[in-house]
N, C-alpha and C. Protein backbone atom coordinates (compact mmCIF):
# COMPACT_ATOMS: atom_id res chain seq x y z
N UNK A 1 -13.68 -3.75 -3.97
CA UNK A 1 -14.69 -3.32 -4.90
C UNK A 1 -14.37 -1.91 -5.39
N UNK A 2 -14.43 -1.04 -4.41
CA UNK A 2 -13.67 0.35 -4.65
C UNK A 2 -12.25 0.17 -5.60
N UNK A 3 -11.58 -0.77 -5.70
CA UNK A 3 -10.17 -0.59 -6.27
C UNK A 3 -10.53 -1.01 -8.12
N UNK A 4 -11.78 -1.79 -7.74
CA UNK A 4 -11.79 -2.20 -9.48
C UNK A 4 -12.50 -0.77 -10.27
N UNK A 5 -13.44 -0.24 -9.78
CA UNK A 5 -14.54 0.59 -10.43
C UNK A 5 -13.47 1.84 -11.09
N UNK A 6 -12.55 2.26 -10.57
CA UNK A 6 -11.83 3.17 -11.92
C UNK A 6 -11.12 1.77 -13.33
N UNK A 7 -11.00 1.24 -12.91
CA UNK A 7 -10.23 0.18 -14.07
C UNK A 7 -12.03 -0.15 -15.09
N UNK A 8 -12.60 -0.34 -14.76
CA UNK A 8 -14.52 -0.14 -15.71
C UNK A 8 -14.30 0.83 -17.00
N UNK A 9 -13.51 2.01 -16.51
CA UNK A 9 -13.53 3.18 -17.75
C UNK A 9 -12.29 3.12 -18.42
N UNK A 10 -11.38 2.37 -18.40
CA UNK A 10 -10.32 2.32 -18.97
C UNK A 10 -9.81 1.27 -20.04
N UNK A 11 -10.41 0.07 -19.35
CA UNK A 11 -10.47 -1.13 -20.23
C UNK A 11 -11.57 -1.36 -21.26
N UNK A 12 -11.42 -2.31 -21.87
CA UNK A 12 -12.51 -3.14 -23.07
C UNK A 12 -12.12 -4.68 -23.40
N UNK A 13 -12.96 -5.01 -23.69
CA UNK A 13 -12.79 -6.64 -24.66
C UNK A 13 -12.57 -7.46 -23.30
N UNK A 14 -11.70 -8.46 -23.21
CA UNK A 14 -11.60 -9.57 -22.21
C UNK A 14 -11.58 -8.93 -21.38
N UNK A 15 -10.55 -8.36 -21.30
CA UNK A 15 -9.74 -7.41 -19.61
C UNK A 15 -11.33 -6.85 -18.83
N UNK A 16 -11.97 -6.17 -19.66
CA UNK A 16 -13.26 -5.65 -18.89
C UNK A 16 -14.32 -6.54 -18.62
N UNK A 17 -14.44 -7.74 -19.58
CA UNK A 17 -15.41 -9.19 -18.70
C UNK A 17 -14.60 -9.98 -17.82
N UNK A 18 -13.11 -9.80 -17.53
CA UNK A 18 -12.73 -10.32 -16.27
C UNK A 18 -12.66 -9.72 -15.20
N UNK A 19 -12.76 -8.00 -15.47
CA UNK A 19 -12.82 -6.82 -14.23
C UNK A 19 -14.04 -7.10 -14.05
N UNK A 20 -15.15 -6.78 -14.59
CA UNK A 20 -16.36 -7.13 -14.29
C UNK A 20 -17.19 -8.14 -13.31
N UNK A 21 -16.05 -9.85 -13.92
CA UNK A 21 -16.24 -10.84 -13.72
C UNK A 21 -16.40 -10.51 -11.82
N UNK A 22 -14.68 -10.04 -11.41
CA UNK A 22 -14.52 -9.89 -10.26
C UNK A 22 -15.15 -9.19 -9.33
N UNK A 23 -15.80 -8.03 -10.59
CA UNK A 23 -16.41 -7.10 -9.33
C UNK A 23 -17.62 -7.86 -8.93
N UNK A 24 -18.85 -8.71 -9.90
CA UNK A 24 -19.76 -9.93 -9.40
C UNK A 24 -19.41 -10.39 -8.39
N UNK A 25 -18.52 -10.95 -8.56
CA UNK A 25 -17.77 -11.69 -7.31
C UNK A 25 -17.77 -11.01 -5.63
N UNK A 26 -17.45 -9.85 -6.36
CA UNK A 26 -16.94 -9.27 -4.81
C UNK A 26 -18.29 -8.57 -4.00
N UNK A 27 -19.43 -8.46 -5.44
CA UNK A 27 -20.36 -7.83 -4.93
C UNK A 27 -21.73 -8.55 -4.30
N UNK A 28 -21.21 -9.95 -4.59
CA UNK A 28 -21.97 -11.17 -3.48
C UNK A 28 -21.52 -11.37 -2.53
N UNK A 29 -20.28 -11.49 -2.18
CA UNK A 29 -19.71 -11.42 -0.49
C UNK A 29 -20.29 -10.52 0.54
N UNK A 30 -20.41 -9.38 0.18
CA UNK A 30 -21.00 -8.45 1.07
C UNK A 30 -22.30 -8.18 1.67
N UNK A 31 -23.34 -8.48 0.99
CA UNK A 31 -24.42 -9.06 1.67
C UNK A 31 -24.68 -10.12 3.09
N UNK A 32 -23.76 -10.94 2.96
CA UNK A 32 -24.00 -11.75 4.33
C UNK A 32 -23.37 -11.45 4.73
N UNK A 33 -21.83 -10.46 4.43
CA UNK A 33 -21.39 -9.26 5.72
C UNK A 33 -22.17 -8.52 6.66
N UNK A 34 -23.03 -7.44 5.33
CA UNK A 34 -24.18 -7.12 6.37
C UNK A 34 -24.87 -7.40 7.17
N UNK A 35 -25.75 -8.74 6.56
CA UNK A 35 -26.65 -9.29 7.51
C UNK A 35 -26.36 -9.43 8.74
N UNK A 36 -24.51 -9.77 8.97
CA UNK A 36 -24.64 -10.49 10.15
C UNK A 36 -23.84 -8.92 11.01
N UNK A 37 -23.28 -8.26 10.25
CA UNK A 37 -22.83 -6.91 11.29
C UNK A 37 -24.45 -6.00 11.85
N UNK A 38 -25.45 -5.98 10.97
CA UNK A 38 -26.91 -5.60 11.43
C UNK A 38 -27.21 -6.37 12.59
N UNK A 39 -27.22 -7.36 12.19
CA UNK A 39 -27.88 -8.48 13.26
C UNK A 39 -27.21 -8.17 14.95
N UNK A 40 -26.05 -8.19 14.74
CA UNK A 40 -25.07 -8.10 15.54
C UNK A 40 -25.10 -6.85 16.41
N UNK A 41 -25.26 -5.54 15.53
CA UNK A 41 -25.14 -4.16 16.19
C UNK A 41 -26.57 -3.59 16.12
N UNK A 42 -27.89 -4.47 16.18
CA UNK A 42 -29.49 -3.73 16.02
C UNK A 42 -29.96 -4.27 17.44
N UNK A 43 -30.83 -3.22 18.04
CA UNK A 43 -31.65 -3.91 19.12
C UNK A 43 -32.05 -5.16 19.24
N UNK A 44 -31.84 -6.11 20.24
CA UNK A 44 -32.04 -7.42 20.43
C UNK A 44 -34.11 -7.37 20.05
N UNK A 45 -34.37 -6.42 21.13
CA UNK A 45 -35.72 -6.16 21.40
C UNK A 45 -36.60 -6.04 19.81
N UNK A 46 -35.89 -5.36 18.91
CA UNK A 46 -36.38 -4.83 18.04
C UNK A 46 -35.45 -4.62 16.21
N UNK A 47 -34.71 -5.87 15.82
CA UNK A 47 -33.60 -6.19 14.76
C UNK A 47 -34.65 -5.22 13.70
N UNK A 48 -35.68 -5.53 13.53
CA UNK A 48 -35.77 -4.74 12.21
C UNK A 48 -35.90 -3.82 11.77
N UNK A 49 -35.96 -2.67 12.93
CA UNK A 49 -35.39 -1.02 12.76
C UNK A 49 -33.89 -1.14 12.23
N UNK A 50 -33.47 -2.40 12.51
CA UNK A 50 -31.72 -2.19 11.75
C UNK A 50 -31.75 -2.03 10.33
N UNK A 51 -32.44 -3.35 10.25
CA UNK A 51 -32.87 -4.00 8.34
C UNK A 51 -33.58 -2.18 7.84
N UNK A 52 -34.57 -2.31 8.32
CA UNK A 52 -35.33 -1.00 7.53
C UNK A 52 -34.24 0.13 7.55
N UNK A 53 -33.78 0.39 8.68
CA UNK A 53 -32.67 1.41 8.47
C UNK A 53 -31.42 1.58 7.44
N UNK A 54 -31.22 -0.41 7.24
CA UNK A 54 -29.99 -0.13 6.24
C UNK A 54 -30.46 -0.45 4.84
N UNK A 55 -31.88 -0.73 4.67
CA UNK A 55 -32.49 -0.66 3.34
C UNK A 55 -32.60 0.64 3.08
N UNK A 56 -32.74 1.51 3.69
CA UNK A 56 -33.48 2.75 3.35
C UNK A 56 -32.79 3.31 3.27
N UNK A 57 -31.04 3.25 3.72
CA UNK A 57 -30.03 4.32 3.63
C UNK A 57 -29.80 3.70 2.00
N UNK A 58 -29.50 1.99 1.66
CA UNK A 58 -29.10 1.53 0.82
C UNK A 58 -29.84 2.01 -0.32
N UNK A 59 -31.30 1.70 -0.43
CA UNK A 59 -31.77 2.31 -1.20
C UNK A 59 -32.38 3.27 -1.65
N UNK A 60 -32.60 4.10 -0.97
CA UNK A 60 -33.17 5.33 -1.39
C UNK A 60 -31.94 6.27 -1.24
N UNK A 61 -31.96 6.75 -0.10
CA UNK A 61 -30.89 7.68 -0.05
C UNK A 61 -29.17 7.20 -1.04
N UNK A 62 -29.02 5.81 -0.65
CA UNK A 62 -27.56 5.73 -1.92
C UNK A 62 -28.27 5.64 -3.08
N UNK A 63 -29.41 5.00 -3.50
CA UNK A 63 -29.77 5.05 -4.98
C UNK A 63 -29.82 6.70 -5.65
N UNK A 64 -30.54 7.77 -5.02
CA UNK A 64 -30.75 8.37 -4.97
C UNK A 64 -29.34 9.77 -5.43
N UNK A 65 -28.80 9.85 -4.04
CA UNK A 65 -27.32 10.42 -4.49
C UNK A 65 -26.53 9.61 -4.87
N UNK A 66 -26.46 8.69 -5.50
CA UNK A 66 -25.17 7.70 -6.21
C UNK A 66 -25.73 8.10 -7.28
N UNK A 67 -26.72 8.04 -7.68
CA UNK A 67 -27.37 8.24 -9.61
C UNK A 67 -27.38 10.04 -9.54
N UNK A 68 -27.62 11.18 -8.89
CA UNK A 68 -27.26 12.39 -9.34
C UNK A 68 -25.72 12.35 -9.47
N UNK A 69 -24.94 11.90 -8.39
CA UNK A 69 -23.49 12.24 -8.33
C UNK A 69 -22.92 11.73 -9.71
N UNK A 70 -23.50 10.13 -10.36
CA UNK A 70 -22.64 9.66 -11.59
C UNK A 70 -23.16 10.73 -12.23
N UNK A 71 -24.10 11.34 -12.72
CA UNK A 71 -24.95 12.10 -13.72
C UNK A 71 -24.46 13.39 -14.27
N UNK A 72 -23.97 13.74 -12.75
CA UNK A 72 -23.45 15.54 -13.22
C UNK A 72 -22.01 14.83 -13.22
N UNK A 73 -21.23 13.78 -12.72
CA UNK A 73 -19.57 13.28 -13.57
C UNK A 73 -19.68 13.72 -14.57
N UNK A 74 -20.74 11.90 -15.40
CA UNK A 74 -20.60 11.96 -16.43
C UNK A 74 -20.98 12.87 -17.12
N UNK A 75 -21.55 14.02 -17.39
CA UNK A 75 -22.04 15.46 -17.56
C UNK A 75 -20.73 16.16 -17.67
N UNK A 76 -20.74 16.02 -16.69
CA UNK A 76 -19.27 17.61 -16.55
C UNK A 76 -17.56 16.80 -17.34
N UNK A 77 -17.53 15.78 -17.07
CA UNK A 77 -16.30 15.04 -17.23
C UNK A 77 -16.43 13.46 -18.25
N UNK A 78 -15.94 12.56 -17.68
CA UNK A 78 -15.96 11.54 -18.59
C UNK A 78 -16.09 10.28 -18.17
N UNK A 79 -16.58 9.03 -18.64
CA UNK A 79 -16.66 7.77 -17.99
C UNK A 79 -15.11 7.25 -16.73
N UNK A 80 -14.58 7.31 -17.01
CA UNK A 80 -13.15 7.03 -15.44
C UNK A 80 -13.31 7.73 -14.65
N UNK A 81 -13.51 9.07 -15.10
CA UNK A 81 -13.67 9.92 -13.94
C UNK A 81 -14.87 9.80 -12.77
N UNK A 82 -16.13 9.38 -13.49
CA UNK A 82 -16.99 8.91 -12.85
C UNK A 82 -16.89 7.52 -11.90
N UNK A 83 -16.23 6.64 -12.65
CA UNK A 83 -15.74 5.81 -11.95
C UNK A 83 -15.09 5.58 -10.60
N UNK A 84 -14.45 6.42 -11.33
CA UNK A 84 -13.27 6.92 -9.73
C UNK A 84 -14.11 7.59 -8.86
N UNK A 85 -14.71 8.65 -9.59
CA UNK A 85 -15.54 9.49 -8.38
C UNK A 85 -16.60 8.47 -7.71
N UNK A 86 -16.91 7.51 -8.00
CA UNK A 86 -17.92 6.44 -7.52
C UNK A 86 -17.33 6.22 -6.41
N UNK A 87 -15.88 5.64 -6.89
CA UNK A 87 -15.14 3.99 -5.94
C UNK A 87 -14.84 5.36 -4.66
N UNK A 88 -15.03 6.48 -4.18
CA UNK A 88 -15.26 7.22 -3.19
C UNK A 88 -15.85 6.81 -2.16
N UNK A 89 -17.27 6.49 -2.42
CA UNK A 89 -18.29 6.14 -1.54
C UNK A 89 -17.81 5.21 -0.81
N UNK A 90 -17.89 4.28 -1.82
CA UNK A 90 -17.48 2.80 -0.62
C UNK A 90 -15.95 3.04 0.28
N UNK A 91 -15.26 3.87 -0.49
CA UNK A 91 -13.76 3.83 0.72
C UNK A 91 -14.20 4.93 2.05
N UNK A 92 -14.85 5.89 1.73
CA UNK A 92 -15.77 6.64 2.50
C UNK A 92 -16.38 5.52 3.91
N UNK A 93 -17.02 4.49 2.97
CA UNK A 93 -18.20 3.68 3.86
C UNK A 93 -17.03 3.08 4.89
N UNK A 94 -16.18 2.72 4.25
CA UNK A 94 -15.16 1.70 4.85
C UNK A 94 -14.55 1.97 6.22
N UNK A 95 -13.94 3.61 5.58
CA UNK A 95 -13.63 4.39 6.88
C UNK A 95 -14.43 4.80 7.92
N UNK A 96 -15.69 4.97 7.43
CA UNK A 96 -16.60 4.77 9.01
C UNK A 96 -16.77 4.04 9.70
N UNK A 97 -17.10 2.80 8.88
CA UNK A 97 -17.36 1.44 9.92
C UNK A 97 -16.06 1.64 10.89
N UNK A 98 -14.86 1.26 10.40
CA UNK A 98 -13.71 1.13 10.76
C UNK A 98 -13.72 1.87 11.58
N UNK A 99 -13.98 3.31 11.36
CA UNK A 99 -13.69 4.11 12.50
C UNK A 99 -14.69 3.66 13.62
N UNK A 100 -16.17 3.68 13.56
CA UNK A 100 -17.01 2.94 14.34
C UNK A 100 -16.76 1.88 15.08
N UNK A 101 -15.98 0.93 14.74
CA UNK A 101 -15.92 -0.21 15.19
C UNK A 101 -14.22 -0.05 16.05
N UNK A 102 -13.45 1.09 15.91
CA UNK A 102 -12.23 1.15 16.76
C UNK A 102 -13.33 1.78 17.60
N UNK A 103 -14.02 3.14 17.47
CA UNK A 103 -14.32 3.84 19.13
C UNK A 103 -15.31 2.87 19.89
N UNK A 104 -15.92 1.93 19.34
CA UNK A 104 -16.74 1.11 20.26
C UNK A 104 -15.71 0.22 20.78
């Protein structure tokens, strides 16, 4: 997902409803990733401090700084650049889990 979002500001016409196409694609898989790594790593006693926890990071706090961070991009710089500066987060996210999931 991270690898398509700079290619968004660069393309047009087909090429960008088939980048697009893919990123749809890729951005339904990940949901029942979550579900089941939450499920998996939340208190047996108590799963839905997990859910509320990863709604609330998901949406507020990423809605939140994901829409200032595109804002002052696109502000200061230009649509790719924003792009790119986006596809950050998620390689960011990636490397934590990852790292999370080697020290456990």
């Amino acid at each position: 997902m991270a690898v398509l979002m700079p290619i968004f500001g660069s393309v047009n016409g087909w090429t960008l409803f088939t980048v697009a196409g893919l990123f749809g694609l890729v951005v339904f898989v990940f949901p029942p990733l979550l579900q089941s790594l939450v499920a998996e790593y939340s208190p047996e006693t108590n799963p839905g401090v997990g859910y509320g926890l990863t709604s609330a990071g998901n949406f507020a706090f990423g809605g939140f700084v994901g829409t200032l961070f595109a804002g002052w991009l696109v502000t200061t710089s230009d649509y790719p650049t924003m792009f790119t500066g986006l596809a950050v987060f998620p390689l960011a996210g990636v490397a934590i889990i990852t790292a999370f999931l080697v020290w456990k």
